[in-house]
C-alpha atoms as a PDB file:
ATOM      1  CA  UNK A   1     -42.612  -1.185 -43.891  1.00  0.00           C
ATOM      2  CA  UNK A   2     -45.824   0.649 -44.234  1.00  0.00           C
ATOM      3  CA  UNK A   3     -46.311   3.234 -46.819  1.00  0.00           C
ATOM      4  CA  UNK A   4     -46.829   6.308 -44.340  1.00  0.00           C
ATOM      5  CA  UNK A   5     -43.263   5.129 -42.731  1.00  0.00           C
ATOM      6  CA  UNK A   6     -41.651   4.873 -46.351  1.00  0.00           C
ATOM      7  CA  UNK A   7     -43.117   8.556 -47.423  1.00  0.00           C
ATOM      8  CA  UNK A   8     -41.817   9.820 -43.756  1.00  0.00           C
ATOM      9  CA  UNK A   9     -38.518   8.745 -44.716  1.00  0.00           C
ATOM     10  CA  UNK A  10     -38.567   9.854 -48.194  1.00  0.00           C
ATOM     11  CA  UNK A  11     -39.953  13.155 -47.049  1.00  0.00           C
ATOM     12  CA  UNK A  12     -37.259  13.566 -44.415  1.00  0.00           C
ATOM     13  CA  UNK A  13     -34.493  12.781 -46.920  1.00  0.00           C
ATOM     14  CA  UNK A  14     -34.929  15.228 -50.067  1.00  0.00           C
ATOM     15  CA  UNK A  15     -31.753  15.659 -50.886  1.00  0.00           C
ATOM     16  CA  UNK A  16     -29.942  12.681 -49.646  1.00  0.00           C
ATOM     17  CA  UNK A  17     -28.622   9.429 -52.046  1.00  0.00           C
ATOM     18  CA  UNK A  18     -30.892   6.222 -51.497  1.00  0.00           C
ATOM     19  CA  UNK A  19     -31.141   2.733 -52.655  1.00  0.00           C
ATOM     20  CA  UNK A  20     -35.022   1.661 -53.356  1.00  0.00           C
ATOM     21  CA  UNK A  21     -35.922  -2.139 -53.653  1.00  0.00           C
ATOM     22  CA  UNK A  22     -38.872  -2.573 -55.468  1.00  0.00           C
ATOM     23  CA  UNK A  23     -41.493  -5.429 -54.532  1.00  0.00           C
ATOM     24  CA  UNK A  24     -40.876  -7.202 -57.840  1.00  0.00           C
ATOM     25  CA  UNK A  25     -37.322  -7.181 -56.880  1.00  0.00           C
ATOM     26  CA  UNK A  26     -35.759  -4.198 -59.018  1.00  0.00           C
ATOM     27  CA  UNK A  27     -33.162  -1.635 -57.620  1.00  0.00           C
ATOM     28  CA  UNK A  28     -33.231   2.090 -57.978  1.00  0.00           C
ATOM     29  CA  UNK A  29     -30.610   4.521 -56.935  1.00  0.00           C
ATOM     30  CA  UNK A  30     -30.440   7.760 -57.004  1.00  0.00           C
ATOM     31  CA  UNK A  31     -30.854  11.820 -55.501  1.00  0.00           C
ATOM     32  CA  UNK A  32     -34.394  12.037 -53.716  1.00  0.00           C
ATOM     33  CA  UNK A  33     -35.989  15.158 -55.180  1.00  0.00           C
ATOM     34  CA  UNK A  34     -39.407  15.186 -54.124  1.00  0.00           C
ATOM     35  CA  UNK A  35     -42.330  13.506 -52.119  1.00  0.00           C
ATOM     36  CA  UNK A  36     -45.784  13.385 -53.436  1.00  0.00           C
ATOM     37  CA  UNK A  37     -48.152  11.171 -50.932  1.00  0.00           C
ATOM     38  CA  UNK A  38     -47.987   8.054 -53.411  1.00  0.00           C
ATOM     39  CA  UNK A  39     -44.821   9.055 -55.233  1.00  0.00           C
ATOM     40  CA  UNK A  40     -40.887   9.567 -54.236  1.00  0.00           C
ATOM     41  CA  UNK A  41     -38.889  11.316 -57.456  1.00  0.00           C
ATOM     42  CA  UNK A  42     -35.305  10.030 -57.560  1.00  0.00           C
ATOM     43  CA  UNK A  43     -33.001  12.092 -59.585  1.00  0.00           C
ATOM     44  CA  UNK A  44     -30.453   9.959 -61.772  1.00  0.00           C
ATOM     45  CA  UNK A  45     -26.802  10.126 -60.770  1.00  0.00           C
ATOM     46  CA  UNK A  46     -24.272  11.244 -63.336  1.00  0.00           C
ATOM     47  CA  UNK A  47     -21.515   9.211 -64.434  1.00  0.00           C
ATOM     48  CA  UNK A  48     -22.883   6.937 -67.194  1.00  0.00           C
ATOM     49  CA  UNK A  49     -24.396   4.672 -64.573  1.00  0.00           C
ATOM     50  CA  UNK A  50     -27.249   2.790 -65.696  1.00  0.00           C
ATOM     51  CA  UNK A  51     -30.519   4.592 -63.429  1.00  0.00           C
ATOM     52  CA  UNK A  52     -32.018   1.622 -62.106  1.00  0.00           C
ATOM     53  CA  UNK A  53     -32.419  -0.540 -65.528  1.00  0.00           C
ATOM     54  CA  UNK A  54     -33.958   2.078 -67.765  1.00  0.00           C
ATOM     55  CA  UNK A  55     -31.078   3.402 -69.509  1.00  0.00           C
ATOM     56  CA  UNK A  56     -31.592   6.980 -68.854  1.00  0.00           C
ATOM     57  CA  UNK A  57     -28.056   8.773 -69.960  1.00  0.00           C
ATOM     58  CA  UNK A  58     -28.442  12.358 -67.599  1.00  0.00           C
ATOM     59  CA  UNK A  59     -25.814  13.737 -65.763  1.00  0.00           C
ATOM     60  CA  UNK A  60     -22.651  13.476 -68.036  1.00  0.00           C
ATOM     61  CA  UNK A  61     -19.719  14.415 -65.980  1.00  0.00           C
ATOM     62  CA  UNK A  62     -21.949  16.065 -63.663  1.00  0.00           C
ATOM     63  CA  UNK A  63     -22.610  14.275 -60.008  1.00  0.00           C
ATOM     64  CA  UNK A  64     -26.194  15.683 -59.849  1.00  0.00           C
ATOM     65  CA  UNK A  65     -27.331  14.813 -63.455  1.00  0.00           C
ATOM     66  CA  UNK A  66     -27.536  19.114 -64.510  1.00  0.00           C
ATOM     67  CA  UNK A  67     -30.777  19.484 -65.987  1.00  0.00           C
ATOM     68  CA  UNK A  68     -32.018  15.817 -65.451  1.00  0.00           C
ATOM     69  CA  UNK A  69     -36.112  15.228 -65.041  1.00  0.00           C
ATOM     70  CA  UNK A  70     -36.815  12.829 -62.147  1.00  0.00           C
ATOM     71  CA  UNK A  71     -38.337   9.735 -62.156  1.00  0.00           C
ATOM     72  CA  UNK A  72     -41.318   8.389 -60.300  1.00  0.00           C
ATOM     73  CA  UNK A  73     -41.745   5.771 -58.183  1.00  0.00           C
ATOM     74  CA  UNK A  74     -44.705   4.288 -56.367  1.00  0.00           C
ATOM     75  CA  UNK A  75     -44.543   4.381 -52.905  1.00  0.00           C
ATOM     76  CA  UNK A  76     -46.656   1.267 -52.542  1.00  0.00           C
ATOM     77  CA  UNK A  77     -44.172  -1.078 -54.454  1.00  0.00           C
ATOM     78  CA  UNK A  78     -41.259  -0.187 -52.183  1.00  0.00           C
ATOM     79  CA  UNK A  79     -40.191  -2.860 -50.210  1.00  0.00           C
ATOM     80  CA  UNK A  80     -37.307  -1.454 -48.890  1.00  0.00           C
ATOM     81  CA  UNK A  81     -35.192   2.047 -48.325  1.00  0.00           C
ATOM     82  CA  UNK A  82     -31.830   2.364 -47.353  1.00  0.00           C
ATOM     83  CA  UNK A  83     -29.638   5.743 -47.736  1.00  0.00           C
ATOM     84  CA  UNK A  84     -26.346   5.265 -48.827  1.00  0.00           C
ATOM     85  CA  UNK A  85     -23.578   7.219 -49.124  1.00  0.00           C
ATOM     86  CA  UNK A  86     -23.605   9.493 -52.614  1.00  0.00           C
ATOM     87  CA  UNK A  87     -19.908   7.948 -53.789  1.00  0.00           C
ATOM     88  CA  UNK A  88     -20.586   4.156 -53.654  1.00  0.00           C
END
Protein backbone atom coordinates (compact mmCIF):
# COMPACT_ATOMS: atom_id res chain seq x y z
CA UNK A 1 0.00 0.00 0.00
CA UNK A 2 1.31 3.41 -0.69
CA UNK A 3 1.35 6.03 1.90
CA UNK A 4 -1.17 8.53 0.11
CA UNK A 5 -3.68 5.30 -0.04
CA UNK A 6 -2.98 4.52 3.79
CA UNK A 7 -3.59 8.44 4.85
CA UNK A 8 -6.87 8.29 2.41
CA UNK A 9 -8.08 5.58 4.44
CA UNK A 10 -7.09 6.85 7.72
CA UNK A 11 -8.54 10.19 6.78
CA UNK A 12 -11.82 8.64 5.67
CA UNK A 13 -12.12 6.63 8.90
CA UNK A 14 -11.78 9.17 11.98
CA UNK A 15 -13.82 7.72 14.14
CA UNK A 16 -13.93 4.14 13.22
CA UNK A 17 -11.89 1.01 15.25
CA UNK A 18 -8.76 -0.26 13.16
CA UNK A 19 -6.08 -2.77 13.38
CA UNK A 20 -2.49 -1.25 12.15
CA UNK A 21 0.42 -3.72 11.27
CA UNK A 22 3.51 -2.12 11.54
CA UNK A 23 6.50 -2.94 9.03
CA UNK A 24 8.60 -4.37 11.86
CA UNK A 25 5.72 -6.57 12.52
CA UNK A 26 3.93 -4.89 15.67
CA UNK A 27 0.05 -4.54 16.04
CA UNK A 28 -1.86 -1.49 17.07
CA UNK A 29 -5.51 -1.21 17.75
CA UNK A 30 -7.44 1.28 18.53
CA UNK A 31 -10.15 4.60 17.83
CA UNK A 32 -8.67 6.69 14.80
CA UNK A 33 -8.68 10.28 16.04
CA UNK A 34 -6.84 12.22 13.67
CA UNK A 35 -4.80 12.41 10.32
CA UNK A 36 -1.77 14.50 10.00
CA UNK A 37 -0.03 13.88 6.34
CA UNK A 38 2.76 11.56 7.98
CA UNK A 39 0.86 10.67 11.13
CA UNK A 40 -2.58 8.63 12.02
CA UNK A 41 -3.47 9.18 16.06
CA UNK A 42 -5.15 6.03 17.41
CA UNK A 43 -6.97 6.52 20.59
CA UNK A 44 -6.50 3.53 23.17
CA UNK A 45 -9.55 1.39 23.87
CA UNK A 46 -10.75 1.05 27.43
CA UNK A 47 -10.98 -2.09 29.16
CA UNK A 48 -7.49 -2.81 30.57
CA UNK A 49 -6.36 -3.99 27.16
CA UNK A 50 -2.83 -3.68 26.57
CA UNK A 51 -2.65 -0.53 23.54
CA UNK A 52 -0.54 -2.15 21.14
CA UNK A 53 2.53 -3.28 23.56
CA UNK A 54 3.11 -0.04 25.41
CA UNK A 55 1.19 -0.52 28.44
CA UNK A 56 -0.80 2.57 28.36
CA UNK A 57 -3.73 2.02 31.19
CA UNK A 58 -6.59 4.86 29.65
CA UNK A 59 -10.01 4.21 29.42
CA UNK A 60 -10.99 2.36 32.71
CA UNK A 61 -14.46 1.15 32.32
CA UNK A 62 -14.93 3.55 29.66
CA UNK A 63 -15.13 2.13 25.79
CA UNK A 64 -13.55 5.37 24.42
CA UNK A 65 -10.64 5.73 26.95
CA UNK A 66 -12.46 9.39 28.65
CA UNK A 67 -9.78 11.77 28.66
CA UNK A 68 -7.09 9.52 26.93
CA UNK A 69 -4.14 11.44 24.72
CA UNK A 70 -3.61 9.64 21.38
CA UNK A 71 -0.81 8.08 20.13
CA UNK A 72 1.15 8.58 16.96
CA UNK A 73 1.97 6.53 14.39
CA UNK A 74 4.01 6.91 11.23
CA UNK A 75 2.26 6.53 8.26
CA UNK A 76 5.32 5.26 6.42
CA UNK A 77 5.82 2.12 8.70
CA UNK A 78 2.29 0.86 8.10
CA UNK A 79 2.18 -2.11 6.28
CA UNK A 80 -1.20 -2.84 6.61
CA UNK A 81 -4.89 -1.37 7.70
CA UNK A 82 -7.82 -3.21 8.33
CA UNK A 83 -11.06 -1.78 10.27
CA UNK A 84 -12.55 -4.00 12.53
CA UNK A 85 -15.42 -4.06 14.36
CA UNK A 86 -15.10 -1.86 17.89
CA UNK A 87 -16.21 -5.17 20.18
CA UNK A 88 -13.65 -7.80 19.02
Amino acid sequence: MSNSSIYDMCHRGVGRCVRLTMKDGSVHRGIIDRVTPNRVYLRPIGGGRNFGGHGFGWGWGWGWGAGAAAAGFAIGAIAALAFIPFFW
